[in-house]
N, C-alpha and C. Protein backbone atom coordinates (compact mmCIF):
# COMPACT_ATOMS: atom_id res chain seq x y z
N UNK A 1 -9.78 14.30 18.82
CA UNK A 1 -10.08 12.87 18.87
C UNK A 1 -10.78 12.48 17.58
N UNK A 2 -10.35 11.34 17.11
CA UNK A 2 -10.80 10.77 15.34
C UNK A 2 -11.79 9.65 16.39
N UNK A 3 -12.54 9.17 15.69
CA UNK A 3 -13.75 8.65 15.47
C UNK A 3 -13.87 7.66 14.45
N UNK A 4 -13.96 6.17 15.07
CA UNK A 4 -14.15 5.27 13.35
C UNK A 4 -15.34 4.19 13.51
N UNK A 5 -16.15 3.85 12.56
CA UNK A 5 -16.89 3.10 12.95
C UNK A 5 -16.53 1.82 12.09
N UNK A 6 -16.03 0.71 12.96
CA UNK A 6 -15.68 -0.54 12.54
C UNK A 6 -16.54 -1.74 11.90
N UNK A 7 -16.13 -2.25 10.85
CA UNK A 7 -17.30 -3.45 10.38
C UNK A 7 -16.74 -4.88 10.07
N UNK A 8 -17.95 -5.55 10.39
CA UNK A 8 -17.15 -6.75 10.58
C UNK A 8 -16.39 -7.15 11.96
N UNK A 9 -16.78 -6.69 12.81
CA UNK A 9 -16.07 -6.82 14.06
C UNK A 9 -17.44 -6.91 15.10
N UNK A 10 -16.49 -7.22 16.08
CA UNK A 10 -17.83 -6.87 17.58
C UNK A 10 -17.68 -5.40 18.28
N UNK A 11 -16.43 -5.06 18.11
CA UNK A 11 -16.32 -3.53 18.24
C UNK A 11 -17.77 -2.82 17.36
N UNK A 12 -17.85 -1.35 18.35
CA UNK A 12 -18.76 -0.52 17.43
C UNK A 12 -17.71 0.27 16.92
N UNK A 13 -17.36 1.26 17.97
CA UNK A 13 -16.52 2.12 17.34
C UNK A 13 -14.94 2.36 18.11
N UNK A 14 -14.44 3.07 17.34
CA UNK A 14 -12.80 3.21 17.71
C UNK A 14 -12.25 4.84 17.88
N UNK A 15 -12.35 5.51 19.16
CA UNK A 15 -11.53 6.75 18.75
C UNK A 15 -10.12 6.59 19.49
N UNK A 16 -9.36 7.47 19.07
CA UNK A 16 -8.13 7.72 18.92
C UNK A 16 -7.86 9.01 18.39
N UNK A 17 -6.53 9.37 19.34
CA UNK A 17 -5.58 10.50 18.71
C UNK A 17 -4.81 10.22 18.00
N UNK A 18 -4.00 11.08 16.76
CA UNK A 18 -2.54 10.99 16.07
C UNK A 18 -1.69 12.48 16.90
N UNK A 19 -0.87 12.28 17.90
CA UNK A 19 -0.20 13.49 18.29
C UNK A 19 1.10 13.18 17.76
N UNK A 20 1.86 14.15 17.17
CA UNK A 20 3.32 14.37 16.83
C UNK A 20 3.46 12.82 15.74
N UNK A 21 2.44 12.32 14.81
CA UNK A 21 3.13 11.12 14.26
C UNK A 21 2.81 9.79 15.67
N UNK A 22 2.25 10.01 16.13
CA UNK A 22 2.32 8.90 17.29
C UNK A 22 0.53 8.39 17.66
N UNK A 23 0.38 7.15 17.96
CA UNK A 23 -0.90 7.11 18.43
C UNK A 23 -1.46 7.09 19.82
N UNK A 24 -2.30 7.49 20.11
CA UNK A 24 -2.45 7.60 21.08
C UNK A 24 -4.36 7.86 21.63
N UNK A 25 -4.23 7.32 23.21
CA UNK A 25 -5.68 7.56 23.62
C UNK A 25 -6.39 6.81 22.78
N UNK A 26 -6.15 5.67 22.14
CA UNK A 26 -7.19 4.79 21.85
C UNK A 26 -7.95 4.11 22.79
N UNK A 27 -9.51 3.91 22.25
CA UNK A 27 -10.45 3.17 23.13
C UNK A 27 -11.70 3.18 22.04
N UNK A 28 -12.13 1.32 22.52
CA UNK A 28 -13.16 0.87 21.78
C UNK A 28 -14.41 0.70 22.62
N UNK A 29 -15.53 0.84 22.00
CA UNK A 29 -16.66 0.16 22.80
C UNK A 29 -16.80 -0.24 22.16
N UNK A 30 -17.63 -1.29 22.73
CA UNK A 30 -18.10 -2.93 22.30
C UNK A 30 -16.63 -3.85 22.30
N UNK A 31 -16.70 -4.62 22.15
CA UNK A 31 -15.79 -6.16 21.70
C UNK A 31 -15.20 -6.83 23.20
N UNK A 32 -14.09 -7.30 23.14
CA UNK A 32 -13.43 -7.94 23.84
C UNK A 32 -12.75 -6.98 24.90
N UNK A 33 -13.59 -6.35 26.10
CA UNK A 33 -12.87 -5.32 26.19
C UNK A 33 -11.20 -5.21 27.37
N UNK A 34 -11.14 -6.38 27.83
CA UNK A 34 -10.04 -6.67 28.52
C UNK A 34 -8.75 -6.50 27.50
N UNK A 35 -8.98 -7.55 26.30
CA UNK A 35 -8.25 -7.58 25.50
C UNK A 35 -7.89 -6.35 24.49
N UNK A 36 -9.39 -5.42 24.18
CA UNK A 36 -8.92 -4.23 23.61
C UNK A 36 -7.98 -2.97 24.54
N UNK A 37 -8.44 -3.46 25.27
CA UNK A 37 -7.84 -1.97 26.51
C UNK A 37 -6.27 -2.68 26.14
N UNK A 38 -5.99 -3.82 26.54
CA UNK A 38 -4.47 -4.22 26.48
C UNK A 38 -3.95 -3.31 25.26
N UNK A 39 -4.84 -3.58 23.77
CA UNK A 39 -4.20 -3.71 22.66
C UNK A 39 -3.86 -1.82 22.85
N UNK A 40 -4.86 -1.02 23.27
CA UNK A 40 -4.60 0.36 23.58
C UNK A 40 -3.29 0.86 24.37
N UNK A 41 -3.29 -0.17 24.89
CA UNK A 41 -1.93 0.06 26.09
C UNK A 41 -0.39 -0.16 25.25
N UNK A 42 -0.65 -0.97 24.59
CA UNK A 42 0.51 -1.30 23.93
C UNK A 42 0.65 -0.74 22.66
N UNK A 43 -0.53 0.05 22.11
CA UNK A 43 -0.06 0.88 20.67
C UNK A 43 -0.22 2.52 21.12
N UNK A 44 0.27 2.75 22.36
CA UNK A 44 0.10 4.05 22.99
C UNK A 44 1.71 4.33 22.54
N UNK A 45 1.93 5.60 22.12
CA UNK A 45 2.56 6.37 22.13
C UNK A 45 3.49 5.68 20.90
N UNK A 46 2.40 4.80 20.22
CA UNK A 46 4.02 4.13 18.76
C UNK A 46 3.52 5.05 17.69
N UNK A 47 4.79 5.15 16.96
CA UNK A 47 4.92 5.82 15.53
C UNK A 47 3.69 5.21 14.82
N UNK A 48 3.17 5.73 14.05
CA UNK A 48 1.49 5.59 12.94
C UNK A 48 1.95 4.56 12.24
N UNK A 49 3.18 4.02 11.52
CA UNK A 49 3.23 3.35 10.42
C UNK A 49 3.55 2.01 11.31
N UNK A 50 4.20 2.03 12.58
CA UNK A 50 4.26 1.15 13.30
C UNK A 50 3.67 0.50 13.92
N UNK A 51 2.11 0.59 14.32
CA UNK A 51 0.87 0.30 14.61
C UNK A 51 0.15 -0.64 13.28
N UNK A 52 0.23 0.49 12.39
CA UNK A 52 -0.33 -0.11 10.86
C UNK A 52 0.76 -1.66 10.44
N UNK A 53 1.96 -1.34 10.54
CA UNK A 53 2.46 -2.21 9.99
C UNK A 53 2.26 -2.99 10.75
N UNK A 54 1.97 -3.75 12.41
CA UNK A 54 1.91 -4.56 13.43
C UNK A 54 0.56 -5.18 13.23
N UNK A 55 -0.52 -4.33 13.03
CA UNK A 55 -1.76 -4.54 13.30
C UNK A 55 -2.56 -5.17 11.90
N UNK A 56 -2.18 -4.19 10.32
CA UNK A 56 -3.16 -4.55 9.80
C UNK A 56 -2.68 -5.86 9.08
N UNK A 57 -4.25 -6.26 8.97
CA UNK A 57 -4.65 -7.99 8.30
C UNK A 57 -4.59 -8.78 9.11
N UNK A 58 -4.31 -8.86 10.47
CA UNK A 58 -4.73 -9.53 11.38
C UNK A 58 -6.74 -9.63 11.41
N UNK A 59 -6.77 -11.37 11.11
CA UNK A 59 -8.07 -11.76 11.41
C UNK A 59 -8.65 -12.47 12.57
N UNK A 60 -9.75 -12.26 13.04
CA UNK A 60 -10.79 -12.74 14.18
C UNK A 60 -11.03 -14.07 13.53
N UNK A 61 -10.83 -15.23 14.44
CA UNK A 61 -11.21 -16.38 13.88
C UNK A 61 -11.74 -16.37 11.92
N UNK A 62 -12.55 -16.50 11.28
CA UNK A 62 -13.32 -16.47 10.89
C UNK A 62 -13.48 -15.80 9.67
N UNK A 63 -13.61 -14.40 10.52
CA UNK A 63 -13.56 -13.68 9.77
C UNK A 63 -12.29 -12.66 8.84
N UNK A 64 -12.64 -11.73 8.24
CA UNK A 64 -11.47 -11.25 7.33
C UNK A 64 -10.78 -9.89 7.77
N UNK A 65 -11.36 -9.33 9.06
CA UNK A 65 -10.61 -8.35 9.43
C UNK A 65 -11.07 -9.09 11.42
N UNK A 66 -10.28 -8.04 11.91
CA UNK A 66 -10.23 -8.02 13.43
C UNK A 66 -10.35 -6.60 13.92
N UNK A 67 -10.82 -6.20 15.28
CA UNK A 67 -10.62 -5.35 16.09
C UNK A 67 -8.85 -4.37 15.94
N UNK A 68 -8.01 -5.26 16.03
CA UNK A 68 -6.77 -4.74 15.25
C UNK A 68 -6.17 -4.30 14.13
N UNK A 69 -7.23 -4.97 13.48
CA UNK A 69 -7.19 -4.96 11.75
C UNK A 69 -8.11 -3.00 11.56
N UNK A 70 -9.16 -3.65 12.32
CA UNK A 70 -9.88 -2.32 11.91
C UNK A 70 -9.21 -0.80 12.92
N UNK A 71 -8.54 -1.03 13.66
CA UNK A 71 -7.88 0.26 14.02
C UNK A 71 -7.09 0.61 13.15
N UNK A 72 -5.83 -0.35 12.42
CA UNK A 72 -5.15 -0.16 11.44
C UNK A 72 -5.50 0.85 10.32
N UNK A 73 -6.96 0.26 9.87
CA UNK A 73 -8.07 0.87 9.09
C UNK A 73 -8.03 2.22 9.11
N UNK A 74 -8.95 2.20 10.46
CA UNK A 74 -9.20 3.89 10.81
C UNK A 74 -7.85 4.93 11.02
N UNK A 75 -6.44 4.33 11.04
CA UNK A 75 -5.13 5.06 11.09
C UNK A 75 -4.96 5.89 10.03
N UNK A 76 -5.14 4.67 9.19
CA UNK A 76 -4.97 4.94 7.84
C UNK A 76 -5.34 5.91 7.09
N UNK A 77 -6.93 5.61 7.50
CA UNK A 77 -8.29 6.29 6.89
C UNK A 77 -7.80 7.97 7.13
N UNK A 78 -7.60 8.16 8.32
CA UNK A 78 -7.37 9.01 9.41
C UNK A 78 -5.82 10.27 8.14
N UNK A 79 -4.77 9.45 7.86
CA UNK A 79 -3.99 9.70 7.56
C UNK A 79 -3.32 10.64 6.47
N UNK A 80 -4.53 9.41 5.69
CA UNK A 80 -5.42 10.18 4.22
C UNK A 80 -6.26 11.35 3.95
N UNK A 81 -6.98 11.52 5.04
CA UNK A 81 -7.94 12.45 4.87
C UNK A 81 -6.87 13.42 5.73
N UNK A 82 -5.71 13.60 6.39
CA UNK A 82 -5.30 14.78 6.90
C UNK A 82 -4.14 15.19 6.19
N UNK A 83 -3.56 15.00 5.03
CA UNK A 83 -2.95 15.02 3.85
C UNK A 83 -2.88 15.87 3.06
């Protein structure tokens, strides 16, 4: 299980698996959590670049990243460092 700590968001943090190229077992504490559990449900079991490409740069009102934005993030982050 990866581990991310999100900024700029109401989320604290974000873990998640990468199994076989796929994401999976995501879950946030803190934020919107009806709406995050959905967003978990629906990026369960998609290809890594397919999540990233769906999710990142999506913004929260306001601000310049989102709860979606920053999972994107931590995929990424995630991706790089196992390389």
């Amino acid at each position: 299980m990866s581990s991310y700590k999100p900024t700029g968001v109401c989320s604290r943090n974000i873990d998640f698996d990468i199994v076989d190229g796929k994401v999976r077992n995501v879950k946030f504490l803190g934020g919107c959590n009806g709406n995050l559990q959905g967003i978990g449900k629906l990026v369960e079991g998609m290809p890594v670049s397919e999540v990233v490409g769906k999710l990142k740069g999506l913004k929260c009102g306001a601000k310049q990243t989102s709860c979606p934005d920053q999972l994107a993030r931590a995929i990424e982050e995630y991706e790089k460092s196992s390389d």
